[in-house]
PDB file of N, CA and C in Angstrom:
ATOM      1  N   UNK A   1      87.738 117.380 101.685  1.00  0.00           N
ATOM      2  CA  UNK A   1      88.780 116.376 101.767  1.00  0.00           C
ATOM      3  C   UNK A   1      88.211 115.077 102.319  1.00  0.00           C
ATOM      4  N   UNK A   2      88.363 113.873 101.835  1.00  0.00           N
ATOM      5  CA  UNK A   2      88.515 112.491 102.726  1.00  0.00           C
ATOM      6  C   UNK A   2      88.738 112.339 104.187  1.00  0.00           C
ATOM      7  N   UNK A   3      88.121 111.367 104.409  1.00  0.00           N
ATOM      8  CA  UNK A   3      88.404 111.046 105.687  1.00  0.00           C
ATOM      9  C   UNK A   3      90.143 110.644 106.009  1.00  0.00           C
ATOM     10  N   UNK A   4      90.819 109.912 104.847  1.00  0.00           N
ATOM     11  CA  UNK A   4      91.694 109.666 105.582  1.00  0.00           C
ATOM     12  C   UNK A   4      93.097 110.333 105.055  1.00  0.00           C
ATOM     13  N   UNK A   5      91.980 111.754 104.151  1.00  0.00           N
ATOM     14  CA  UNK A   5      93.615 112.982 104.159  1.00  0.00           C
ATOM     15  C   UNK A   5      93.483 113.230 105.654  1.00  0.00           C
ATOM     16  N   UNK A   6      92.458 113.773 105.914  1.00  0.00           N
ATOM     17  CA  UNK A   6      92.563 114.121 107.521  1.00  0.00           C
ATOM     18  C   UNK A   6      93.360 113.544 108.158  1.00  0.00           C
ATOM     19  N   UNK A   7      93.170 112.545 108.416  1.00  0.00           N
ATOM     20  CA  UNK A   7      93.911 111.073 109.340  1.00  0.00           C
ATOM     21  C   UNK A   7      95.050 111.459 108.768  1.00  0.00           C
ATOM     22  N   UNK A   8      95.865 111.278 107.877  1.00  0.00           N
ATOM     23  CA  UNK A   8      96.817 111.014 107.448  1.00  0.00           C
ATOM     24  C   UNK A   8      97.662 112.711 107.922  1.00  0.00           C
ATOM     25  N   UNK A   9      96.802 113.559 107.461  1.00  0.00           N
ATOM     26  CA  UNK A   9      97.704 114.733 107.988  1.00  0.00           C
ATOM     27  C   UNK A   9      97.472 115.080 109.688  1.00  0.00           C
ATOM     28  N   UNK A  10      96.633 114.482 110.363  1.00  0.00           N
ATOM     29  CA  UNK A  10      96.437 114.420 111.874  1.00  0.00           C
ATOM     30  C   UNK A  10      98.133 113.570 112.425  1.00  0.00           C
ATOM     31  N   UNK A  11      97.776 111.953 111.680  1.00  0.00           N
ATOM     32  CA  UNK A  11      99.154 111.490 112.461  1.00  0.00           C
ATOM     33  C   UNK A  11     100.232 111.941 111.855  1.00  0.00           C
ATOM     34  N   UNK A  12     100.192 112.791 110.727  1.00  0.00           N
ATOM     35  CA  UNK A  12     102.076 113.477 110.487  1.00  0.00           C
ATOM     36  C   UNK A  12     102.012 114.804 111.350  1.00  0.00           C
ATOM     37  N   UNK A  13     101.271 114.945 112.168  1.00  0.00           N
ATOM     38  CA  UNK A  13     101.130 116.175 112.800  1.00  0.00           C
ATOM     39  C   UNK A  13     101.944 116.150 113.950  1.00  0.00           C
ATOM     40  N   UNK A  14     100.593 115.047 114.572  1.00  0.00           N
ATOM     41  CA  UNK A  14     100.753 114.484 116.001  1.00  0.00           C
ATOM     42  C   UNK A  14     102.451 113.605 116.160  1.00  0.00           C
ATOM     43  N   UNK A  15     102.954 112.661 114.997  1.00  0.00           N
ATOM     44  CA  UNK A  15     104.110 112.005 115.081  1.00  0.00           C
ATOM     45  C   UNK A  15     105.123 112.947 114.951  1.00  0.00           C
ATOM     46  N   UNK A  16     104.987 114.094 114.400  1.00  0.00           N
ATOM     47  CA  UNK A  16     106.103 115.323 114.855  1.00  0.00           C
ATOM     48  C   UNK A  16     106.498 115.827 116.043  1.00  0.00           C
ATOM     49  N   UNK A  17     104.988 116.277 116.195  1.00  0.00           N
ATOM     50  CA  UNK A  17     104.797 117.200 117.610  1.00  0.00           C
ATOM     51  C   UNK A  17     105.315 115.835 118.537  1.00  0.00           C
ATOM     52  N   UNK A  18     105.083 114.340 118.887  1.00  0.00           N
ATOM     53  CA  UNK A  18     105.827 113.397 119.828  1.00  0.00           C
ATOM     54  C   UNK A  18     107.212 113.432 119.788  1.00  0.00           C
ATOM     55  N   UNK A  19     107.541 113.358 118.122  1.00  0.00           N
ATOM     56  CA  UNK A  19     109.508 113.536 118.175  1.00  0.00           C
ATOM     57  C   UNK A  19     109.908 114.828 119.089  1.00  0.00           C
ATOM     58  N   UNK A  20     109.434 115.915 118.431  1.00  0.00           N
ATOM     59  CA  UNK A  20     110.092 116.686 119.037  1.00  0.00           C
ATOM     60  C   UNK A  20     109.936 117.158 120.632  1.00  0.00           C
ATOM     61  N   UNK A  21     108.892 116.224 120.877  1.00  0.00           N
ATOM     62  CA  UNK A  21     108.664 116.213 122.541  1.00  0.00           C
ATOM     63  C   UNK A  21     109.642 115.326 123.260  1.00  0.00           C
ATOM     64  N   UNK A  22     109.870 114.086 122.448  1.00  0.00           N
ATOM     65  CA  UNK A  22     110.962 113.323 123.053  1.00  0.00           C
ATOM     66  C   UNK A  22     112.024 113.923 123.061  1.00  0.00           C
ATOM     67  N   UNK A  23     112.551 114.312 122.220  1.00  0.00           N
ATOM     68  CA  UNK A  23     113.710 114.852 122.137  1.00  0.00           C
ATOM     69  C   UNK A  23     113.900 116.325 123.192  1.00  0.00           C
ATOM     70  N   UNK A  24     113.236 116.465 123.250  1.00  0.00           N
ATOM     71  CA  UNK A  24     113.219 117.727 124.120  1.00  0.00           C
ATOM     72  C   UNK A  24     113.348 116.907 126.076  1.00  0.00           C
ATOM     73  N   UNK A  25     113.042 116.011 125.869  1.00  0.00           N
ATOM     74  CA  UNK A  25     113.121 114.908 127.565  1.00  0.00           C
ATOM     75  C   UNK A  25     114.699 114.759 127.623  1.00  0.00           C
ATOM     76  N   UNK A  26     115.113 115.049 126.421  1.00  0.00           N
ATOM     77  CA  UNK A  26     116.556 114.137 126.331  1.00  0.00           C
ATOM     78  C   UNK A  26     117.674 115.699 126.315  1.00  0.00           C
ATOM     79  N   UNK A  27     116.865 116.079 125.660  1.00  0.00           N
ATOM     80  CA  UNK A  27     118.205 117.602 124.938  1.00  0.00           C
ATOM     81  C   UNK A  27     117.389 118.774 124.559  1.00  0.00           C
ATOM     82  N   UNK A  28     116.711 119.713 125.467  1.00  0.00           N
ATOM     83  CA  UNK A  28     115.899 120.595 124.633  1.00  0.00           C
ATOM     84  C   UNK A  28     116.445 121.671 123.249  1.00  0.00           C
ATOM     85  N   UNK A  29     117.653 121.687 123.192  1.00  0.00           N
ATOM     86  CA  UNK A  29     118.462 122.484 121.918  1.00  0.00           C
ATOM     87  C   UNK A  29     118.288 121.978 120.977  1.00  0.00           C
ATOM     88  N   UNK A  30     118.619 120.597 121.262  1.00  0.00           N
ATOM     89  CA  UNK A  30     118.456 119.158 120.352  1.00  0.00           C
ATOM     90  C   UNK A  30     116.965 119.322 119.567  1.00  0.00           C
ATOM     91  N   UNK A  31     116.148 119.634 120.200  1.00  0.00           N
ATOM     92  CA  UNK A  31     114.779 119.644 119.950  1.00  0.00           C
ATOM     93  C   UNK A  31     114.555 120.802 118.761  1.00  0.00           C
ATOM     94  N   UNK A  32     114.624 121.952 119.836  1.00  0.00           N
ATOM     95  CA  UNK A  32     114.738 122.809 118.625  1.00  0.00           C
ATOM     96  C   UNK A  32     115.040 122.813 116.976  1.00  0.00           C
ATOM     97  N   UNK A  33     116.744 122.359 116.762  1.00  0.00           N
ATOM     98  CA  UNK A  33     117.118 122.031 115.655  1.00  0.00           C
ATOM     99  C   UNK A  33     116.531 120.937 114.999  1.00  0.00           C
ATOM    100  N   UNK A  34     115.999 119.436 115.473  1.00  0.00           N
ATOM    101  CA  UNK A  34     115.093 118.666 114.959  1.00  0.00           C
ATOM    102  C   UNK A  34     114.050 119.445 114.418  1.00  0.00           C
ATOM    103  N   UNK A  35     113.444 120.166 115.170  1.00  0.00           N
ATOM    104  CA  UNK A  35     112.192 120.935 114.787  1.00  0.00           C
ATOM    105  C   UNK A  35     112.020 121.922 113.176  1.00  0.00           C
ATOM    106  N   UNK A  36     113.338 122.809 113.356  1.00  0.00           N
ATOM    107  CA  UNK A  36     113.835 123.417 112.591  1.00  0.00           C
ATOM    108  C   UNK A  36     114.148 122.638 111.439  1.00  0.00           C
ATOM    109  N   UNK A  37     115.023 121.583 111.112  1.00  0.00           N
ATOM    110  CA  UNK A  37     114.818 121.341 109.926  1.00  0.00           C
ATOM    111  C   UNK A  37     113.749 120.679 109.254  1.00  0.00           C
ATOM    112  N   UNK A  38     112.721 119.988 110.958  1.00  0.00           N
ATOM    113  CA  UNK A  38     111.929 119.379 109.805  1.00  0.00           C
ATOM    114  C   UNK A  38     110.770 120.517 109.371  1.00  0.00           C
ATOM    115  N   UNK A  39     110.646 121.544 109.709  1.00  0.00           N
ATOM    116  CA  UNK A  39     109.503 122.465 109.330  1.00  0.00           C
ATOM    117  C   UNK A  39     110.009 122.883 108.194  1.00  0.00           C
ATOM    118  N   UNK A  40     111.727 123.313 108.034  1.00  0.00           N
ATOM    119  CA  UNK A  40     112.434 123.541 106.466  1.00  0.00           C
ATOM    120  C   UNK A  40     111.889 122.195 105.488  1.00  0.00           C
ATOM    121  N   UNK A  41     112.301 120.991 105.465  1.00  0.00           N
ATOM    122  CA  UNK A  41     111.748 120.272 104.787  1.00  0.00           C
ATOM    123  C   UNK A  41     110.218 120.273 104.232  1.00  0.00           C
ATOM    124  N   UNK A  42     109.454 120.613 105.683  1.00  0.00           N
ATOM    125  CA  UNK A  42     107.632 120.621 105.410  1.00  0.00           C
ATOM    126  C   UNK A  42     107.470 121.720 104.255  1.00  0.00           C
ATOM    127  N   UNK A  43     108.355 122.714 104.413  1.00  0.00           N
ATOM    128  CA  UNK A  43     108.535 123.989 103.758  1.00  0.00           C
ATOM    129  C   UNK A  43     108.519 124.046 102.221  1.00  0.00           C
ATOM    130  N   UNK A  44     109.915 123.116 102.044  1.00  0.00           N
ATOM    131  CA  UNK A  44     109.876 122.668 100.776  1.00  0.00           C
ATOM    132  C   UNK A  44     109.202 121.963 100.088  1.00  0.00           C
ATOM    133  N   UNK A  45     108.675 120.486 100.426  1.00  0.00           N
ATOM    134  CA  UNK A  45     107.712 119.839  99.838  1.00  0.00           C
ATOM    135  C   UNK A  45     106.345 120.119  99.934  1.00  0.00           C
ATOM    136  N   UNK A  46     105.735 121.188 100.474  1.00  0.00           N
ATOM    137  CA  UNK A  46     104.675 122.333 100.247  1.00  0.00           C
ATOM    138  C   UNK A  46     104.994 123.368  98.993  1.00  0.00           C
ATOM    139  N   UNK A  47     106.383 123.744  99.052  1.00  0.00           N
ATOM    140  CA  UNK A  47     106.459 124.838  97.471  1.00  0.00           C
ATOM    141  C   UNK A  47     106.358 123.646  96.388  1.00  0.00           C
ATOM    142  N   UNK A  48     107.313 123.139  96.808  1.00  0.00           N
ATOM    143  CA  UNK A  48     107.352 122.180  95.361  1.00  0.00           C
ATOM    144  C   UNK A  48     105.870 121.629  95.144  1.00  0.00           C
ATOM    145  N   UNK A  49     104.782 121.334  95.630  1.00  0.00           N
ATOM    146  CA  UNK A  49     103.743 120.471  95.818  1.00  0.00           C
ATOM    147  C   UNK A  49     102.675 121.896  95.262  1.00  0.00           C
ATOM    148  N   UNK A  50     102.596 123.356  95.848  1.00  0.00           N
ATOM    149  CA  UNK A  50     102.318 123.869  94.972  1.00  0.00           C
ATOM    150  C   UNK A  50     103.021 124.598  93.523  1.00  0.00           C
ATOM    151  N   UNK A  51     103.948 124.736  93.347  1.00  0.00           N
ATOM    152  CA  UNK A  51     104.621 124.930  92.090  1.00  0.00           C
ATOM    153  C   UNK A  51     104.110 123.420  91.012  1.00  0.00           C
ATOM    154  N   UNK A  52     103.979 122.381  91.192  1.00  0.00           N
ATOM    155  CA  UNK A  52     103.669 122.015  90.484  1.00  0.00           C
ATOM    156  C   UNK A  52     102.048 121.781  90.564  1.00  0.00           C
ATOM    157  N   UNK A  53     101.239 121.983  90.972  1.00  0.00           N
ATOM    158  CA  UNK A  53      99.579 121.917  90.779  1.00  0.00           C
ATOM    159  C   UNK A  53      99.646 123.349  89.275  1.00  0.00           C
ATOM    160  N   UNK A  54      98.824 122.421  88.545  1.00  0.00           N
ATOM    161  CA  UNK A  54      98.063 122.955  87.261  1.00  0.00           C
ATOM    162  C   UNK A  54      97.589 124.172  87.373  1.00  0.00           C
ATOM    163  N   UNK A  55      97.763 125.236  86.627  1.00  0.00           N
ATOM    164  CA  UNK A  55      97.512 126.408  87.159  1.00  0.00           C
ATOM    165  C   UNK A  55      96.106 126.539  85.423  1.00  0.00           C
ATOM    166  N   UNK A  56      95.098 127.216  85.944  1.00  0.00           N
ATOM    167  CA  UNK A  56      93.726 127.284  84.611  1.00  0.00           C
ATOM    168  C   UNK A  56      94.213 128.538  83.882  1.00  0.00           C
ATOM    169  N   UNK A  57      94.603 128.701  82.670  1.00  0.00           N
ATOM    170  CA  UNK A  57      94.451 129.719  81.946  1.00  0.00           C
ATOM    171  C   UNK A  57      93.175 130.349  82.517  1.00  0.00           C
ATOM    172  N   UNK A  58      93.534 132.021  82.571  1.00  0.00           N
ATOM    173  CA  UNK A  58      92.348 132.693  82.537  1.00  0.00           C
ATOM    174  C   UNK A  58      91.894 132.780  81.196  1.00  0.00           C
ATOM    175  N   UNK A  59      89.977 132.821  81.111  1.00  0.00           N
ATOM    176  CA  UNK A  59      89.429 133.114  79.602  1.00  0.00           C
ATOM    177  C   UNK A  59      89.406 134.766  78.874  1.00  0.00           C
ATOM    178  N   UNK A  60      89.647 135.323  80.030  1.00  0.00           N
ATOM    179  CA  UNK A  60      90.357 136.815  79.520  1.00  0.00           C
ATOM    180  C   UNK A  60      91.729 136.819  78.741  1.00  0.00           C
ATOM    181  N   UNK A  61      92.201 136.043  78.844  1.00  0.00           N
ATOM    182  CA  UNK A  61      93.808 136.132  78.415  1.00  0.00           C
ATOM    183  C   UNK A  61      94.419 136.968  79.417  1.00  0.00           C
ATOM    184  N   UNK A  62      94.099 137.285  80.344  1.00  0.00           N
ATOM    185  CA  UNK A  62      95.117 138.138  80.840  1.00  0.00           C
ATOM    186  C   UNK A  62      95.043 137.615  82.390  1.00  0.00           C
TER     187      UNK A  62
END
């Protein structure tokens, strides 16, 4: 991978893990459920992201 997939998936990491730290200063339940849907979301745009990558015919046919 690139240098700045890294980067790029470092600060969507790190800018999560801060939300849900703030939020947890303020409302730790609060936190939780932030957390929760956004890992459902991460969830989904990971299936969808592999469901659509190109899949190689095998040269066996099978």
């Amino acid at each position: 991978m690139k240098l700045i997939t890294w980067a790029s998936w470092l600060a969507g990491l790190l800018g999560f893990g801060l939300l849900i730290a703030g939020i947890a200063l303020i409302h730790v339940p609060a936190a939780f459920i932030v957390a929760g849907i956004g890992l459902l979301g991460w969830a989904y745009i990971a299936d969808r992201a592999a469901a659509s990558m190109s899949r190689k015919p095998s040269p066996g046919g099978g």
